[in-house]
Protein backbone atom coordinates (compact mmCIF):
# COMPACT_ATOMS: atom_id res chain seq x y z
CA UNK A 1 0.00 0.00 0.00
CA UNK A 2 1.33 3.50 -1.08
CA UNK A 3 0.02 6.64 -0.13
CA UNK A 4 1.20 9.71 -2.24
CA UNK A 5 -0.90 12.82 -2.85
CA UNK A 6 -1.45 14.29 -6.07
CA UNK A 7 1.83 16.12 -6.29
CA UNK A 8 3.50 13.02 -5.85
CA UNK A 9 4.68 13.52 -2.38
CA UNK A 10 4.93 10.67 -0.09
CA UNK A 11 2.41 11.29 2.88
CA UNK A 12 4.73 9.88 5.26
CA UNK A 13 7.52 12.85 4.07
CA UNK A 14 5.10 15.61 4.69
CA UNK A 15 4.71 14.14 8.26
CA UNK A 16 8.65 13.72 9.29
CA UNK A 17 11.49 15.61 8.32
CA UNK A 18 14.65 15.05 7.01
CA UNK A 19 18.11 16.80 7.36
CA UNK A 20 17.87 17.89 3.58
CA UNK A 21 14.83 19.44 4.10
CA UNK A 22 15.13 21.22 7.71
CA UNK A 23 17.15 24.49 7.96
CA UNK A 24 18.18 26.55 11.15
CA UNK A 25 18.88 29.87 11.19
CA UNK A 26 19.58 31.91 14.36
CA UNK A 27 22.03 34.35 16.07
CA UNK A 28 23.42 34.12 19.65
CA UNK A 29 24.59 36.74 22.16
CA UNK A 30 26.19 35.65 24.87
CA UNK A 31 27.36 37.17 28.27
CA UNK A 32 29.62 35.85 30.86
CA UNK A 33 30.20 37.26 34.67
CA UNK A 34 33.34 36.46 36.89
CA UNK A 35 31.86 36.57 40.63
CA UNK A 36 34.18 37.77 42.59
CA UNK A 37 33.82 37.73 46.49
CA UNK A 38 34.92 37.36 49.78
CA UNK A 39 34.37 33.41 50.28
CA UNK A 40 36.53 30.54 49.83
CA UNK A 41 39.96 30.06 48.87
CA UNK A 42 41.84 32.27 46.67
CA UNK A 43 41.72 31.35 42.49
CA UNK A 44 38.28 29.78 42.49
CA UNK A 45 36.69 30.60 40.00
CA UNK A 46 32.98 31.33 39.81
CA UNK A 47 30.54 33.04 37.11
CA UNK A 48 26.83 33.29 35.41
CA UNK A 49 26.60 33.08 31.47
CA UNK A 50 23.40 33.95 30.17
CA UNK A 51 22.79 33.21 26.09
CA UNK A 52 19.87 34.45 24.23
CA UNK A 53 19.27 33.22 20.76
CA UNK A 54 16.43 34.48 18.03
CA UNK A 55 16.39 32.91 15.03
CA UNK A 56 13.80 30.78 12.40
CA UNK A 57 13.71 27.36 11.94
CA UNK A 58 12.04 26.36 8.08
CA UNK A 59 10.95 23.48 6.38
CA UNK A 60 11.26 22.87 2.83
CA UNK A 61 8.67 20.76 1.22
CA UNK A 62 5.34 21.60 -0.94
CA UNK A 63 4.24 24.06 1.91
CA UNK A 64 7.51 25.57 2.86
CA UNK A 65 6.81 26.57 6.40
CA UNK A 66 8.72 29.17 8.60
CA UNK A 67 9.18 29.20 12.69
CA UNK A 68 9.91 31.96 14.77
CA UNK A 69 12.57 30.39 17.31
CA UNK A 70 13.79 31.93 20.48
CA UNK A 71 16.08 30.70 23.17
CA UNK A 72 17.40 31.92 26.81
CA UNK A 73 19.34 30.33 29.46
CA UNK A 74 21.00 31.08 32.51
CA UNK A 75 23.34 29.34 34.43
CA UNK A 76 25.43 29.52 37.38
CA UNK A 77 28.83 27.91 38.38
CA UNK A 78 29.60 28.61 42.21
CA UNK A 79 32.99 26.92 43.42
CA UNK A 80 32.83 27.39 47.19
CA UNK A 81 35.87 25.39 47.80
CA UNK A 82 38.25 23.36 46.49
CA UNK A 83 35.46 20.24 47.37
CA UNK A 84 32.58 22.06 47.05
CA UNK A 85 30.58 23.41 44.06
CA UNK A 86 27.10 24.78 42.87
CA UNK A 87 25.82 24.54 39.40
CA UNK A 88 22.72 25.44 37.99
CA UNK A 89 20.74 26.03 34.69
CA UNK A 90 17.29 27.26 33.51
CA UNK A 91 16.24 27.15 29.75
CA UNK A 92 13.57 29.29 28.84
């Protein structure tokens, strides 16, 4: 059993996509912190990067469909000592 449409499109390609037919376009700015404070040892090194990307994702087939993408995260690295450390991330 095939199914094709009238253009001669496989139904199951319109469905999934395929590297060849998925592009990604976005740009990225990126800051970075260095924490510096009065805890723990000297040359520890602690910071907060926080990325935020805008961009459009498309699809090329018979419909050729765009996407309005956007990405943030933050994170935190916290080394408290030389055993201890605190990392954390949120993706928005």
């Amino acid at each position: 059993m095939s199914l094709t449409s009238d253009m001669g499109v496989s139904v199951l390609d319109r469905f999934y996509w395929k590297p060849e037919t998925y592009n990604e376009h976005s740009i990225t700015v990126h800051f970075e912190y260095l924490i510096k404070g009065h805890y723990g040892a000297e040359g520890l090194k602690s910071y907060y990067p926080f990325d935020n990307s805008i961009g459009y994702e498309e699809y090329v087939d018979f419909e050729d469909t765009q996407n309005v993408l956007y990405l943030g995260s933050f994170d935190i690295f916290l080394e408290i000592s030389a055993h201890y450390l605190l990392k954390g991330n949120l993706v928005f």
